[in-house]
Each structure stands twice: as C-alpha cells, then as structure tokens.
C-alpha atoms as a PDB file:
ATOM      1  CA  UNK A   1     -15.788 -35.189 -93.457  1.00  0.00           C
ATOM      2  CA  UNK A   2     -15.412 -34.433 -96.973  1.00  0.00           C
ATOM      3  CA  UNK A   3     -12.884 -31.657 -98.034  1.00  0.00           C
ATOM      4  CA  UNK A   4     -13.416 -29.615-101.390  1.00  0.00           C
ATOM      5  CA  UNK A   5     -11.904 -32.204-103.455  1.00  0.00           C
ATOM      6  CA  UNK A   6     -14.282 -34.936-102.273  1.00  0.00           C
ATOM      7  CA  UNK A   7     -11.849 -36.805-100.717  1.00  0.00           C
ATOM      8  CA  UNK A   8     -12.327 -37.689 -97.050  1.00  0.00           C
ATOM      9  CA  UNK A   9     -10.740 -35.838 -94.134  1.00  0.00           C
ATOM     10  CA  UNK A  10      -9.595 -37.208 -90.638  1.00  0.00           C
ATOM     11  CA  UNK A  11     -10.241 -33.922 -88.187  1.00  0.00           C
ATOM     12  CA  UNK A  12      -8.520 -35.808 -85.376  1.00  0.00           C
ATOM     13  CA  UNK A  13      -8.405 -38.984 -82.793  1.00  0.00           C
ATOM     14  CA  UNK A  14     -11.035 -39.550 -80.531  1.00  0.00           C
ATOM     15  CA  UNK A  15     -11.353 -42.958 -78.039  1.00  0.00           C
ATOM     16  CA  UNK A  16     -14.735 -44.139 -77.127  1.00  0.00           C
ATOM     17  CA  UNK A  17     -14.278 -46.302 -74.016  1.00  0.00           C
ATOM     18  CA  UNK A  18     -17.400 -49.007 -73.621  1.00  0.00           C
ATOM     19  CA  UNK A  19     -18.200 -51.588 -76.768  1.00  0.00           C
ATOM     20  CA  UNK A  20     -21.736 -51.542 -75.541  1.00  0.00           C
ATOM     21  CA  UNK A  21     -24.404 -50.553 -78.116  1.00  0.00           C
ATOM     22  CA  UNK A  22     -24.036 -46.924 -76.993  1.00  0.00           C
ATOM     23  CA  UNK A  23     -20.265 -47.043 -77.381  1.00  0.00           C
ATOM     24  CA  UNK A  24     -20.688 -48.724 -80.859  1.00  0.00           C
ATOM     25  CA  UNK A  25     -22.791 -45.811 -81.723  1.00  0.00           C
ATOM     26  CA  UNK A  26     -20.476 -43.212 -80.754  1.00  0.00           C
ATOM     27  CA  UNK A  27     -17.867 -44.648 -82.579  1.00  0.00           C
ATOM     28  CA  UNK A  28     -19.581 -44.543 -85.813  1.00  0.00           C
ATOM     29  CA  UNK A  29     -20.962 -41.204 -85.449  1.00  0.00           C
ATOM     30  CA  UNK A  30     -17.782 -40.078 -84.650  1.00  0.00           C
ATOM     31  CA  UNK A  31     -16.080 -41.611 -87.522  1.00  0.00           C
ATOM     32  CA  UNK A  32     -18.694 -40.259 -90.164  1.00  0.00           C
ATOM     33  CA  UNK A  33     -17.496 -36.798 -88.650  1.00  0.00           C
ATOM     34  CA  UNK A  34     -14.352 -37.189 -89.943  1.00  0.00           C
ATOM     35  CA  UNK A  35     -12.586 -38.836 -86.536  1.00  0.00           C
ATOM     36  CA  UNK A  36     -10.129 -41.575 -86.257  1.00  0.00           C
ATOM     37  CA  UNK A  37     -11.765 -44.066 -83.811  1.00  0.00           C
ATOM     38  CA  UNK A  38     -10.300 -46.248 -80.848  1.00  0.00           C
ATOM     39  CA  UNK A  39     -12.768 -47.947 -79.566  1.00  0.00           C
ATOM     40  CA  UNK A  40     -11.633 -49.629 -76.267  1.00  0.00           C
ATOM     41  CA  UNK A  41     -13.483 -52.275 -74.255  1.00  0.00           C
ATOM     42  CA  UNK A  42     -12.259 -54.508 -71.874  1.00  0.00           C
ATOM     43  CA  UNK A  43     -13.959 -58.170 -72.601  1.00  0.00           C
ATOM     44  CA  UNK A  44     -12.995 -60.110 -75.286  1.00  0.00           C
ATOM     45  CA  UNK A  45     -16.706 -59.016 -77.350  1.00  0.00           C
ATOM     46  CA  UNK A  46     -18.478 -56.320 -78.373  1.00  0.00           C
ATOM     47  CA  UNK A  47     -22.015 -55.223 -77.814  1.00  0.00           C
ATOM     48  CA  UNK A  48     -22.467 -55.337 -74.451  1.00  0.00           C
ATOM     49  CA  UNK A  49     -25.908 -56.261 -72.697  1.00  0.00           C
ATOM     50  CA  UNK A  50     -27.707 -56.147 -76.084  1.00  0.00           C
ATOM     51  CA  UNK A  51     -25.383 -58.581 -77.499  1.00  0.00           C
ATOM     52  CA  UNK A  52     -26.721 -61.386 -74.646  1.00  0.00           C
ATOM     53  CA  UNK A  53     -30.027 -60.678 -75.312  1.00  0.00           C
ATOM     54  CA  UNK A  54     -31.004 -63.228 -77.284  1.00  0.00           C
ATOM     55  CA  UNK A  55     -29.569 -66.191 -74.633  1.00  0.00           C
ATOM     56  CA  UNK A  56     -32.025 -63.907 -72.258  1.00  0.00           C
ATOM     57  CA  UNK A  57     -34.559 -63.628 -74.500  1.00  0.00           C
ATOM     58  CA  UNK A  58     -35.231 -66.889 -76.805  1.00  0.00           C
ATOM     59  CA  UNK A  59     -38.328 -65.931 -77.926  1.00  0.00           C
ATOM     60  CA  UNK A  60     -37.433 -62.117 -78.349  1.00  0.00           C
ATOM     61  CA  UNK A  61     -40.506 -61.950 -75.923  1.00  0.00           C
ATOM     62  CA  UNK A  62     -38.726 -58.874 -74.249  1.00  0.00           C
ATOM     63  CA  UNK A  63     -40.027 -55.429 -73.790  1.00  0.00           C
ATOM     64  CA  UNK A  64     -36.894 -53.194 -75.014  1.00  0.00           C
END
C-alpha cells in the first residue's frame, strides 16, 4: 500500500498457514495490500499438489 509520499506502507502482520498454490496466492495478495507475510507450511517445499503434478502428469495430459 502506497502512502502519499509513494513510499510503501506495511498495514500489519498476517500468517497464511498452507504453501499450497492457494496459500501462495494469499500470501501475495496479501502482501501487495500492504501486509507483512508469514507464510507457514509444514513440509520441507512449497506448492503443494500442483507442485507434483508434473511426476503425475509427464505428458501434462491432465484435465486441471
């Protein structure tokens, strides 16, 4: 969130629990709104389902 000067403005803290794609989105929405972000999940990757898809899904032959 910009403030008069330009400059930008943290608003507050918010923690987004899940590194899954949805979790990853929040996050960035959240921290283009001016938020501080912890963004918590408990393997040691992000991206959750979407980020096995490919092992899944060689070919990308997948209907999502």
């Amino acid at each position: 969130m910009k403030n008069n000067n330009g400059d930008n403005k943290i608003i507050g803290a918010v923690m987004v629990v899940g590194g899954g794609i949805t979790g990853i989105q929040a996050a960035m929405d959240l921290s283009e709104a001016g938020y501080y972000v912890y963004l918590v999940e408990r393997s040691s990757a992000i991206g959750g389902i979407m980020a096995g898809l490919d092992k899944t899904f060689p070919t990308n032959d997948c209907a999502i």
